[in-house]
Protein backbone atom coordinates (compact mmCIF):
# COMPACT_ATOMS: atom_id res chain seq x y z
CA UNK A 1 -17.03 -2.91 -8.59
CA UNK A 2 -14.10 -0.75 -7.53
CA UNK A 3 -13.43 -0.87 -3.40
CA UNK A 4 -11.61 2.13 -3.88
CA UNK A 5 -11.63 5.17 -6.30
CA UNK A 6 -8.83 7.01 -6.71
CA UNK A 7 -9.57 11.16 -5.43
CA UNK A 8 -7.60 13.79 -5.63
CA UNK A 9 -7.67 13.82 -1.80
CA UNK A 10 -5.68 11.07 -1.89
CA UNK A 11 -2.80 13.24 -4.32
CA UNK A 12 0.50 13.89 -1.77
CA UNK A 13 1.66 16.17 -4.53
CA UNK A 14 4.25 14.32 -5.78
CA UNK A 15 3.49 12.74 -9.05
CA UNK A 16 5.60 9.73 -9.06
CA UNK A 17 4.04 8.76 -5.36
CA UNK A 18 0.43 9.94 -7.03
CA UNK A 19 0.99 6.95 -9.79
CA UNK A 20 2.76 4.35 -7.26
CA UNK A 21 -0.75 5.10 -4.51
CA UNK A 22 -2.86 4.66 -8.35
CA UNK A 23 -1.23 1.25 -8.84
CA UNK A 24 -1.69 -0.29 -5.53
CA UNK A 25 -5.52 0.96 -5.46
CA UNK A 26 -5.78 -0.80 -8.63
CA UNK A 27 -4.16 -3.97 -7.07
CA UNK A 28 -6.25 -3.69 -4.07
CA UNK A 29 -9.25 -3.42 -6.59
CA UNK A 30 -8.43 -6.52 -8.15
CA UNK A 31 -7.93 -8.44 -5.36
CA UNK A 32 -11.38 -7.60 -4.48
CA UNK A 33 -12.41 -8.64 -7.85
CA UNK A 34 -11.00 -11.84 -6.95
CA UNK A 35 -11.97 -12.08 -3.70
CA UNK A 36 -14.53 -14.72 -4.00
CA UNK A 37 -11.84 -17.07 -5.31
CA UNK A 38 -10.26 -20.09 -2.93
CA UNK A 39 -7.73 -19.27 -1.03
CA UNK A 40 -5.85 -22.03 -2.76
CA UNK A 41 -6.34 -20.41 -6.40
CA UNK A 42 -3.55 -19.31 -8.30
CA UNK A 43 -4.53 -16.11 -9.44
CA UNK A 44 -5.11 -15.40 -5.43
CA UNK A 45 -1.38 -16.16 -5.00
CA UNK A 46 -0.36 -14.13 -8.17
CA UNK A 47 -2.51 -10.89 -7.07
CA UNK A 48 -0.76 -10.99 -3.40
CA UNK A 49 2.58 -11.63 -4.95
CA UNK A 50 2.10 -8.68 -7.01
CA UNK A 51 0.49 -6.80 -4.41
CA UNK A 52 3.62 -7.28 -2.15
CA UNK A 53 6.14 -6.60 -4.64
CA UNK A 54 4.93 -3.20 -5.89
CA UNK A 55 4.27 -2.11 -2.41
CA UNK A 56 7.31 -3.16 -1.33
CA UNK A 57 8.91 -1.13 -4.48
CA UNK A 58 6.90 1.53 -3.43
CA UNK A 59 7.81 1.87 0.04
CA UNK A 60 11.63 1.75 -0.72
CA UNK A 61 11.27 4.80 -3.09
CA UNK A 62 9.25 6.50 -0.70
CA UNK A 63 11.74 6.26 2.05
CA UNK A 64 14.57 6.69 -0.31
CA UNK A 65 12.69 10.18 -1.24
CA UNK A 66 11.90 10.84 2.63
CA UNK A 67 15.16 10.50 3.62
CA UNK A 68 17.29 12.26 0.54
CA UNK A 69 15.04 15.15 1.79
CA UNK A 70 16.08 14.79 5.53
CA UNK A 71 12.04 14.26 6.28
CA UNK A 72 11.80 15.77 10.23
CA UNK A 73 9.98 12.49 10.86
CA UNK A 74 11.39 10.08 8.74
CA UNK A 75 11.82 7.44 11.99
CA UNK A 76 7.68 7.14 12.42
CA UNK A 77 7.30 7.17 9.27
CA UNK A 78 9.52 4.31 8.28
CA UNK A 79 8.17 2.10 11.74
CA UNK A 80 4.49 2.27 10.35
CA UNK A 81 6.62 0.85 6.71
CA UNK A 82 7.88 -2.02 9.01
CA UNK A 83 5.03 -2.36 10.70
CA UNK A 84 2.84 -3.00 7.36
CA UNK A 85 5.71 -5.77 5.97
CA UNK A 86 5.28 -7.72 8.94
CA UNK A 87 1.90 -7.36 8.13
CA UNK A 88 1.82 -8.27 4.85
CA UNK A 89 4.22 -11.18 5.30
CA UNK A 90 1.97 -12.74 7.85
CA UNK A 91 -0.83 -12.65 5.13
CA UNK A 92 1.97 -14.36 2.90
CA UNK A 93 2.83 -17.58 4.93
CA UNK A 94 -1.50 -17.77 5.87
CA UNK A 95 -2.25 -18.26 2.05
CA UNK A 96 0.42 -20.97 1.64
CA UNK A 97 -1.69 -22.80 4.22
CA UNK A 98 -4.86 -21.99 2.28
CA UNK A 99 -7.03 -20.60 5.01
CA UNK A 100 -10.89 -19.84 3.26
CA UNK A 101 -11.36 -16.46 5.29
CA UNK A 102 -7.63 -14.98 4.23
CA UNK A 103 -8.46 -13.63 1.04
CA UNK A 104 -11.57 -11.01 2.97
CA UNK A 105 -9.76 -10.69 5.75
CA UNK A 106 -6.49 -9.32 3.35
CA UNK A 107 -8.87 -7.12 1.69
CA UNK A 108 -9.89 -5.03 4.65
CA UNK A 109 -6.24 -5.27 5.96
CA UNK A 110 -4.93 -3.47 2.93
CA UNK A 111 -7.96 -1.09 1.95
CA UNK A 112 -8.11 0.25 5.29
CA UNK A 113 -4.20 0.21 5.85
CA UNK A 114 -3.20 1.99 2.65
CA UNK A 115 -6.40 4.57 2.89
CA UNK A 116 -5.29 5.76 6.49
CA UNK A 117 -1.88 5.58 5.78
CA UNK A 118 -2.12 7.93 2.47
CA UNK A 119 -4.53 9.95 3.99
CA UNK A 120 -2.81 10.66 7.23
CA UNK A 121 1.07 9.40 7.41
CA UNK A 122 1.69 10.49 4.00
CA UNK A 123 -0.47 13.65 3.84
CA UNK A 124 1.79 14.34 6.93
CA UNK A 125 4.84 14.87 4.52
CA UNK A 126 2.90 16.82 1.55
CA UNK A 127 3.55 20.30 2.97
CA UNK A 128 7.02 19.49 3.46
CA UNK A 129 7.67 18.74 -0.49
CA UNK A 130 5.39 21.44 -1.30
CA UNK A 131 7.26 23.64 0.69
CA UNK A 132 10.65 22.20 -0.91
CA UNK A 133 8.89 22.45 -4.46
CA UNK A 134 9.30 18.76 -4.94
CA UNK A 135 6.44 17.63 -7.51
């Protein structure tokens, strides 16, 4: 069962962000697929390593496309970027030492991270491609 389902509430109006948000719901989904795995299983490793490349990917072409555009608030907007990749890494050096609660504790992290931030941060900047006619 899906943890999230992609809505078109979640849509910043910008197709190419629209597919990049699709894929990393779909990660997140099959991480929680997974979840029930160790912590020491390889396809635990694979689905974080994955996770943190496309998101990674994703953020870069998101701030690439924020600040082409001259986004008023490109600064905050980048921080909370930062903030997640410190995150994230964090996550990355706690499943080399195979900690059992890591893979849950992950799951939340990034469910209720990416929901908040597509749903407020980047909703923040919809009106501004709208209004720019960048789809």
């Amino acid at each position: 069962m899906d943890i999230i389902t992609w809505s078109d509430e979640y849509s910043v109006g910008v197709s190419e962000l629209d597919n990049q948000h699709k894929k990393i719901i779909a990660l997140i989904n099959e991480l929680n697929a997974s979840r029930e795995i160790s912590s020491r299983s390889e396809k635990l490793h694979n689905i974080l390593g994955r996770i943190i490349i496309y998101a990674q990917n994703h953020l870069d072409y998101e701030e690439n496309l924020l600040r082409k555009n001259a986004y008023p608030d490109f600064e905050n907007h980048l921080r909370k970027h930062q903030d997640y990749k410190l995150k994230v890494s964090d996550f990355a050096v706690d499943i080399l030492e195979y900690r059992e609660d890591l893979p849950e504790k992950l799951l939340n992290y990034l469910n209720q991270w990416w929901m908040d931030h597509i749903l407020k941060e980047d909703m923040q900047y919809k009106p501004f491609f709208e209004e720019k006619g960048i789809t």
